[in-house]
C-alpha atoms as a PDB file:
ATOM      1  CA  UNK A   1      -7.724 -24.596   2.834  1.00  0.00           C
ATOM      2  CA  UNK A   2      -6.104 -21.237   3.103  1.00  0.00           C
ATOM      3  CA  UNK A   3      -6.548 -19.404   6.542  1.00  0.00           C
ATOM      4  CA  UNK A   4      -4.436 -16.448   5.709  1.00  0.00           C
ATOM      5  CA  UNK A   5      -1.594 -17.594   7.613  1.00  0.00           C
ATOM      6  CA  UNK A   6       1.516 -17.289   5.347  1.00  0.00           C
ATOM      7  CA  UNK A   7       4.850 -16.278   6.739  1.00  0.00           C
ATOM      8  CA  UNK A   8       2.941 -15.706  10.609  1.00  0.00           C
ATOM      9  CA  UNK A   9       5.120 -16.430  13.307  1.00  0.00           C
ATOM     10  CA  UNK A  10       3.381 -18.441  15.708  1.00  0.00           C
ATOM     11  CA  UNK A  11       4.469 -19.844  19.423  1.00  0.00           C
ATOM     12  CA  UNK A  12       2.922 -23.185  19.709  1.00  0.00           C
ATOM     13  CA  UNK A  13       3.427 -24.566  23.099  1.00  0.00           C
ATOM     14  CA  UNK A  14       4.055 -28.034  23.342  1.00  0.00           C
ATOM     15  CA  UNK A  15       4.347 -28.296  20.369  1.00  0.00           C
ATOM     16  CA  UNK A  16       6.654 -31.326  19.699  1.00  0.00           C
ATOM     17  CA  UNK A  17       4.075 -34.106  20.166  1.00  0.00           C
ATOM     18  CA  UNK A  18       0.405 -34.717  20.587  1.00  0.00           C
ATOM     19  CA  UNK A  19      -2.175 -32.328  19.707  1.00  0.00           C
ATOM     20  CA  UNK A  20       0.777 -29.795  19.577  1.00  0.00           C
ATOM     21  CA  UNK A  21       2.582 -30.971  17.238  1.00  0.00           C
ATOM     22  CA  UNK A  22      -0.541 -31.675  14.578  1.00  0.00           C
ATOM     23  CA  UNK A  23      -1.084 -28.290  15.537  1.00  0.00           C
ATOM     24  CA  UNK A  24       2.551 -26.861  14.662  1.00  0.00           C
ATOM     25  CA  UNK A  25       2.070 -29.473  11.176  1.00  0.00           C
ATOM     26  CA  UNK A  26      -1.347 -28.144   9.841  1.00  0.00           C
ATOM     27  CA  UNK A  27      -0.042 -24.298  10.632  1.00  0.00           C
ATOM     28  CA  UNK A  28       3.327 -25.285   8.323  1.00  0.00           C
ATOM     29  CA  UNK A  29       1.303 -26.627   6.046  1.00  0.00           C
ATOM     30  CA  UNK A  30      -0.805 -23.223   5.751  1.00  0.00           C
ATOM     31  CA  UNK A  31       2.393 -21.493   5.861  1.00  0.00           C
ATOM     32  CA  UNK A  32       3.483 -20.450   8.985  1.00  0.00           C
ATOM     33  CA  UNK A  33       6.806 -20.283  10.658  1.00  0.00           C
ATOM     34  CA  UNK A  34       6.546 -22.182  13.711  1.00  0.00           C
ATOM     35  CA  UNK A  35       7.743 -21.394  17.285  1.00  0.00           C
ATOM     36  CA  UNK A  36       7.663 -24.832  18.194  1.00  0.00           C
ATOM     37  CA  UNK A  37       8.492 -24.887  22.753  1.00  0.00           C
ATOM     38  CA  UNK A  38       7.901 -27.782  24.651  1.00  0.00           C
ATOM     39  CA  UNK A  39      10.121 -29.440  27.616  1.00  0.00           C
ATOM     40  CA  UNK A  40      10.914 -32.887  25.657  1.00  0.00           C
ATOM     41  CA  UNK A  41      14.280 -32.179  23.606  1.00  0.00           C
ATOM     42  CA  UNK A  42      14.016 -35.272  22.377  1.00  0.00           C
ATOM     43  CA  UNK A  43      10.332 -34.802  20.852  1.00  0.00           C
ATOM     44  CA  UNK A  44      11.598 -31.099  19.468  1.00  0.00           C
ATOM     45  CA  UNK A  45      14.708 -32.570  17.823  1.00  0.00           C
ATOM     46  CA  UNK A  46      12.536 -35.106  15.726  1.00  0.00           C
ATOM     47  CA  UNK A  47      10.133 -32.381  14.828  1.00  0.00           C
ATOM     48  CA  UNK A  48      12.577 -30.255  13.862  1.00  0.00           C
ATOM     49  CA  UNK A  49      14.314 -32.989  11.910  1.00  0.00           C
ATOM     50  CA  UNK A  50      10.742 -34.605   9.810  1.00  0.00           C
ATOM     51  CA  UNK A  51      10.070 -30.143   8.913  1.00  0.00           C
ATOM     52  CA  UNK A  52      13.689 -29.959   7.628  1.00  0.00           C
ATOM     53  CA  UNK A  53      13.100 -32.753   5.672  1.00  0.00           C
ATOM     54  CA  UNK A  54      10.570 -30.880   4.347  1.00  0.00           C
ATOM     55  CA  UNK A  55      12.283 -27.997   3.857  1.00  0.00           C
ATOM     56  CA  UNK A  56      10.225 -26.034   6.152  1.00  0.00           C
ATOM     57  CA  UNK A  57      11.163 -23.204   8.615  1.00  0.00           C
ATOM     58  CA  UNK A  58      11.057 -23.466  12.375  1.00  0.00           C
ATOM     59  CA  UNK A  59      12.132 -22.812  15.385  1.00  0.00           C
ATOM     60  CA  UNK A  60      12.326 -24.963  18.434  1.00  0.00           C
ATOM     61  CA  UNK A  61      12.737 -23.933  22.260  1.00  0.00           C
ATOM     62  CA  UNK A  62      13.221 -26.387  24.781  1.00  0.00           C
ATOM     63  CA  UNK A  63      11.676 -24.805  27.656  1.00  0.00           C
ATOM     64  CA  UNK A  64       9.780 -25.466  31.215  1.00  0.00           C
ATOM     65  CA  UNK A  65       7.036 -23.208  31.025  1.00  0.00           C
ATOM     66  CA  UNK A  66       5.678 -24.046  34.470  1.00  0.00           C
ATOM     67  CA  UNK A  67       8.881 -21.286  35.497  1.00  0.00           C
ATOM     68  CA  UNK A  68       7.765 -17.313  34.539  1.00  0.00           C
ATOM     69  CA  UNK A  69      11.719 -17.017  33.307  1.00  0.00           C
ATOM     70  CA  UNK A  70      11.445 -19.595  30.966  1.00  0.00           C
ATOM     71  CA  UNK A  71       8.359 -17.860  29.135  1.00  0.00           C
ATOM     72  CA  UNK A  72      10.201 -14.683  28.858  1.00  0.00           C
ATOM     73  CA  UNK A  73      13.209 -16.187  27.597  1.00  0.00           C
ATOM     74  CA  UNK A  74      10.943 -17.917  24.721  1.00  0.00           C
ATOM     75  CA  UNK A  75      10.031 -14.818  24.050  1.00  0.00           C
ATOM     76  CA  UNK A  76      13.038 -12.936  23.654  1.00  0.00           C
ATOM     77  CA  UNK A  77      14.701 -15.833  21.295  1.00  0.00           C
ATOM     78  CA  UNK A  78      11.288 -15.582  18.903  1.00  0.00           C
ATOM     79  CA  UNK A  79      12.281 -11.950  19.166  1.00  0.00           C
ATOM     80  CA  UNK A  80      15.651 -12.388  18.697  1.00  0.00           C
ATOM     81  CA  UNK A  81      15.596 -14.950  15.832  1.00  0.00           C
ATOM     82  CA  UNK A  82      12.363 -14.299  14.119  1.00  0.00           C
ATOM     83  CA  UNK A  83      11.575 -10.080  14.747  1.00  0.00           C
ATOM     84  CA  UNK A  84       8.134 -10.727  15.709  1.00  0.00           C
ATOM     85  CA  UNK A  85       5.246 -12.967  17.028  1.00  0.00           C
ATOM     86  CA  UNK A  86       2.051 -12.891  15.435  1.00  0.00           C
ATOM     87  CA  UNK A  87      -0.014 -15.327  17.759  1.00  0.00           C
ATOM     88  CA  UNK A  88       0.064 -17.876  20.304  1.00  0.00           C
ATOM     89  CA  UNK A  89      -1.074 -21.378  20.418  1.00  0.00           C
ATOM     90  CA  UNK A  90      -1.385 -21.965  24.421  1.00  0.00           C
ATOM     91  CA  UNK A  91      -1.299 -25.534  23.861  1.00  0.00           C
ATOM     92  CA  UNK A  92       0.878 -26.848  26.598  1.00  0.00           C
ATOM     93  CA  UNK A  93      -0.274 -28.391  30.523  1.00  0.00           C
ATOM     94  CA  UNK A  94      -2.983 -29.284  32.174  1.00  0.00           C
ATOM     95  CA  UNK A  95      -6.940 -27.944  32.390  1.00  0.00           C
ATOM     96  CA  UNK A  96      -7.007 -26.486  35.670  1.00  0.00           C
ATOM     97  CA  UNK A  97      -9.924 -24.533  35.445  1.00  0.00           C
ATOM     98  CA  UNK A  98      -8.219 -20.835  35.749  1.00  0.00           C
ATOM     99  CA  UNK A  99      -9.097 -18.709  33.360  1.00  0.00           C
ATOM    100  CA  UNK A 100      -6.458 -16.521  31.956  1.00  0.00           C
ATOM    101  CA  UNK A 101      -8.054 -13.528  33.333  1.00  0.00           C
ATOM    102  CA  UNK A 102      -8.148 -14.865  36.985  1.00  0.00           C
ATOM    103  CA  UNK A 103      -4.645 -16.163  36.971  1.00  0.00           C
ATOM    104  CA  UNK A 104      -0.938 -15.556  37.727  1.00  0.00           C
ATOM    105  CA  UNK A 105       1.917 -17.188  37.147  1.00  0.00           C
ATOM    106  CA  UNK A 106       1.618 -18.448  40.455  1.00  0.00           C
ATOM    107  CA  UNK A 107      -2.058 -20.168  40.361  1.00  0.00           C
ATOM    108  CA  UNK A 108      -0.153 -21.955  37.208  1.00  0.00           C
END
């Protein structure tokens, strides 16, 4: 399958394990360079170690995202590292029923 997807930089939050992280596989697997962020360093460090293997590119954040700070420094180190983020993959917490229109960092 080939979704167009080759060499896009892509944030995938919590993106170590789970859902996330068969996320962050099938988008390496079209191409993309991860942004992999999620709060369990151990989870990003074998993630990071099985795409290696693979000779795959990505980047992994350890980062609370529940804290505003935290999202702008994951951010600035895509920026930093990578020049650019193409999309977002708002995998990571809970289904609280706020729509991203009605909230704020707060009602998160």
């Amino acid at each position: 399958m080939d979704l167009q997807l080759k060499d896009k930089v892509i944030v995938i939050t919590g993106g170590a394990k789970g859902i996330g992280a068969a996320i962050t596989r099938t988008g390496v697997d079209e191409g993309t360079i991860p942004v992999i962020v999620d709060r369990d360093q151990q989870a990003l460090q074998q993630i990071e170690k099985e795409l290696k293997a693979k000779h795959k590119q990505a980047l992994c954040i350890a980062a609370e995202l529940s804290k505003p700070e935290e999202c702008r420094r994951v951010v600035t180190e895509a920026h930093r590292q990578l020049g650019r983020i193409d999309a977002l993959v708002n995998n990571a917490g809970v289904n609280d029923k706020i729509g991203l229109e009605e909230g704020s960092p707060e009602k998160y």
